[in-house]
C-alpha atoms as a PDB file:
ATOM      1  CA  UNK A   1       0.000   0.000   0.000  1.00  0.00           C
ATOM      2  CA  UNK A   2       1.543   3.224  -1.006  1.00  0.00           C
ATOM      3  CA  UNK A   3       0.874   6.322   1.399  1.00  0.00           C
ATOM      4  CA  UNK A   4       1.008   9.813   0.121  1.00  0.00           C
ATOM      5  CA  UNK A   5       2.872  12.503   2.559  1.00  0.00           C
ATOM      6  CA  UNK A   6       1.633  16.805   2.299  1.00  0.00           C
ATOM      7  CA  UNK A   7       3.660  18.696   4.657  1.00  0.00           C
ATOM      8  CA  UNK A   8       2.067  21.734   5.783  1.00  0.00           C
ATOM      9  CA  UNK A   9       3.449  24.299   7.989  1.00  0.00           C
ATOM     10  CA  UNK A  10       0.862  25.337  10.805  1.00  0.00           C
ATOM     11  CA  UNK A  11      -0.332  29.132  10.358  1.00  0.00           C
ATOM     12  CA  UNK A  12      -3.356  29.549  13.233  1.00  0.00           C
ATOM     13  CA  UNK A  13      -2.093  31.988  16.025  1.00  0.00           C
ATOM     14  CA  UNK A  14      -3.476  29.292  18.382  1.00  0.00           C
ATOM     15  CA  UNK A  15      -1.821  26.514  16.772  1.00  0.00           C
ATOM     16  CA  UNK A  16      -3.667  23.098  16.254  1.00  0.00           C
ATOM     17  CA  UNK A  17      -6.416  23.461  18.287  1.00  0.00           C
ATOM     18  CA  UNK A  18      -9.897  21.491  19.518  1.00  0.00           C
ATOM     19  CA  UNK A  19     -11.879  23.018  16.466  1.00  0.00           C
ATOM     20  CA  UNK A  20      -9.917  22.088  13.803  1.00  0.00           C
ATOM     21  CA  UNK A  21      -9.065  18.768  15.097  1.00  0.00           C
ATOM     22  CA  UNK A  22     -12.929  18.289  15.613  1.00  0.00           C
ATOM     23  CA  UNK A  23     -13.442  18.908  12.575  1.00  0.00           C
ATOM     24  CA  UNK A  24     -10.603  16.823  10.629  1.00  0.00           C
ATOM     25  CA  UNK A  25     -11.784  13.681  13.048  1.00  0.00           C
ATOM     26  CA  UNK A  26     -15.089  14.255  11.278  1.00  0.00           C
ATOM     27  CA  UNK A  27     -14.176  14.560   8.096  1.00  0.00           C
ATOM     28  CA  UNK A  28     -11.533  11.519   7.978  1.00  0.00           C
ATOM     29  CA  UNK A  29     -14.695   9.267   9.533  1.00  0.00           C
ATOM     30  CA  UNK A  30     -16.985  10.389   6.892  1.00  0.00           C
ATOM     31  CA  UNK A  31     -14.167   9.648   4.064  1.00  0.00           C
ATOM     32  CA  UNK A  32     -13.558   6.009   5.549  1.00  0.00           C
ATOM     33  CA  UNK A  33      -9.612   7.044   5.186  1.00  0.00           C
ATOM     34  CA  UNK A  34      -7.132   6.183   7.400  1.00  0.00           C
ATOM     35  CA  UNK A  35      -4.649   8.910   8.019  1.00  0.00           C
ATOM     36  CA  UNK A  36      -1.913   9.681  10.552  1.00  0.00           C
ATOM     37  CA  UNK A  37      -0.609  13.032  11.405  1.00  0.00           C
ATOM     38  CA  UNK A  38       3.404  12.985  12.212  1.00  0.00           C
ATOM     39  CA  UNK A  39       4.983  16.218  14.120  1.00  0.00           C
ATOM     40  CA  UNK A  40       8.137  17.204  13.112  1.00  0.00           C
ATOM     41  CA  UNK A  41       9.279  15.387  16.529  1.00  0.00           C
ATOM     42  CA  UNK A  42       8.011  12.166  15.160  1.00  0.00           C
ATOM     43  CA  UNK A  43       5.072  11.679  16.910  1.00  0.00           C
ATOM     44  CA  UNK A  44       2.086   9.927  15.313  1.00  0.00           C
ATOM     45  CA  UNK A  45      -1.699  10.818  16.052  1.00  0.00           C
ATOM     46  CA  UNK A  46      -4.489   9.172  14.260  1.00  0.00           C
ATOM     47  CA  UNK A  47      -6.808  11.378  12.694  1.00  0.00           C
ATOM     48  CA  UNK A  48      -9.766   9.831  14.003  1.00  0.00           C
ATOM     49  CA  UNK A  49      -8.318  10.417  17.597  1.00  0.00           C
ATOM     50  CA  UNK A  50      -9.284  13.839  18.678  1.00  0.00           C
ATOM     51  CA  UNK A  51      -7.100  13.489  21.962  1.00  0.00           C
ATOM     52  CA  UNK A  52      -4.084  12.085  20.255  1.00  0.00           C
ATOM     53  CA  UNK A  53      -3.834  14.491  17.736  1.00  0.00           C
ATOM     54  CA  UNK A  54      -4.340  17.406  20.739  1.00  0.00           C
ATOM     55  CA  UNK A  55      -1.457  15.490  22.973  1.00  0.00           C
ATOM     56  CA  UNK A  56       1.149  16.391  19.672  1.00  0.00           C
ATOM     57  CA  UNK A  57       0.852  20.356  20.749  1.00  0.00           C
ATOM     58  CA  UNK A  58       1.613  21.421  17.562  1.00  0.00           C
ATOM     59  CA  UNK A  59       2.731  25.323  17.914  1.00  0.00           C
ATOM     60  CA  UNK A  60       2.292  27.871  15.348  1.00  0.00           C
ATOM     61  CA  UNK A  61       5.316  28.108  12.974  1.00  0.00           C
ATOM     62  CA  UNK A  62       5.512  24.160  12.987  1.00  0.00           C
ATOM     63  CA  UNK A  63       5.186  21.513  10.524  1.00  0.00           C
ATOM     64  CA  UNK A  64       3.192  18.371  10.187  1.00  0.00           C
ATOM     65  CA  UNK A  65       3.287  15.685   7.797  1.00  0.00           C
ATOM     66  CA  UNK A  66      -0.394  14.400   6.676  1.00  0.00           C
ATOM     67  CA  UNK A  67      -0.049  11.211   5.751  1.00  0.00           C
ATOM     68  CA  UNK A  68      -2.730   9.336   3.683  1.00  0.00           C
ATOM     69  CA  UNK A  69      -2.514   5.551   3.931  1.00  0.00           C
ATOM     70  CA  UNK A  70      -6.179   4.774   2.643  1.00  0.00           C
ATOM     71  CA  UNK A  71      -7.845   7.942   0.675  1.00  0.00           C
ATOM     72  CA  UNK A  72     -11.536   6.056   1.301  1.00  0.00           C
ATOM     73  CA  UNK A  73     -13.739   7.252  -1.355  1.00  0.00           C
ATOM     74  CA  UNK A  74     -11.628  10.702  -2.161  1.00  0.00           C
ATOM     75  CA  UNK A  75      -8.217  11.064  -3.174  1.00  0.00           C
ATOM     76  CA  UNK A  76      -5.466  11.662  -1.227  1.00  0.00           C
ATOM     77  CA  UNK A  77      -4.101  14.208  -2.577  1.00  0.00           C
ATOM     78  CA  UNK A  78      -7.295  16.128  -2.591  1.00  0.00           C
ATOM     79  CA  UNK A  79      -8.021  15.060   1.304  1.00  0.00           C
ATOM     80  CA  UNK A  80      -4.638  16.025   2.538  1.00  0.00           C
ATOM     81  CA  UNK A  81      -5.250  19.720   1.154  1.00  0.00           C
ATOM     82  CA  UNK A  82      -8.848  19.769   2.813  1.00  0.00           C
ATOM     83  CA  UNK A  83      -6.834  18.827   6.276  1.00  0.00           C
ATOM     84  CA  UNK A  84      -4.491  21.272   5.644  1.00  0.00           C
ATOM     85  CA  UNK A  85      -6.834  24.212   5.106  1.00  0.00           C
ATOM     86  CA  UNK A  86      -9.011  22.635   8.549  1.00  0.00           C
ATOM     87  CA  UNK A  87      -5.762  23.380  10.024  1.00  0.00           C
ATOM     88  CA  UNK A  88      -5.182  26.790   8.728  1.00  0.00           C
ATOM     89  CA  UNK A  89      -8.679  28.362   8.861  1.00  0.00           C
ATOM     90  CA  UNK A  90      -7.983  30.646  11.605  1.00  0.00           C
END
């Protein structure tokens, strides 16, 4: 199984915070994908895991890999940007 890995660079003041990561939970559960976001420590949080991805504390000015094992019915590529701007919505 290939994955496919979008970097993004986290813009929100707040950094990733209980809104956005609401709202990527939801939208990774209605997909059926299974993605993983890494920190630029290393550490893993599945996107379906509200509280995992929370315990990263991801500051602003950081990065994050998305990573995009299983797109579900979309395509990765596509789902990774939608992530990305959940992220950056501020």
């Amino acid at each position: 199984m290939s994955s496919f890995v979008h970097t993004v660079t986290v813009l929100d003041p707040i950094g990733l915070h209980a809104r956005p990561v609401g709202q990527i939970v939801t939208l990774v559960r209605e997909t059926g994908a299974t993605v993983t976001l890494r920190s630029a420590s290393g550490s893993e949080a599945a996107a379906t895991s509200a509280l995992k991805m929370l315990a990263l504390k991801v500051k602003t000015g950081e990065t994050l890999e998305i990573v995009v094992e299983s797109a579900g019915s979309s395509e990765p590529e596509a789902l990774a940007r939608e992530i990305e701007s959940l992220i950056n919505q501020g």
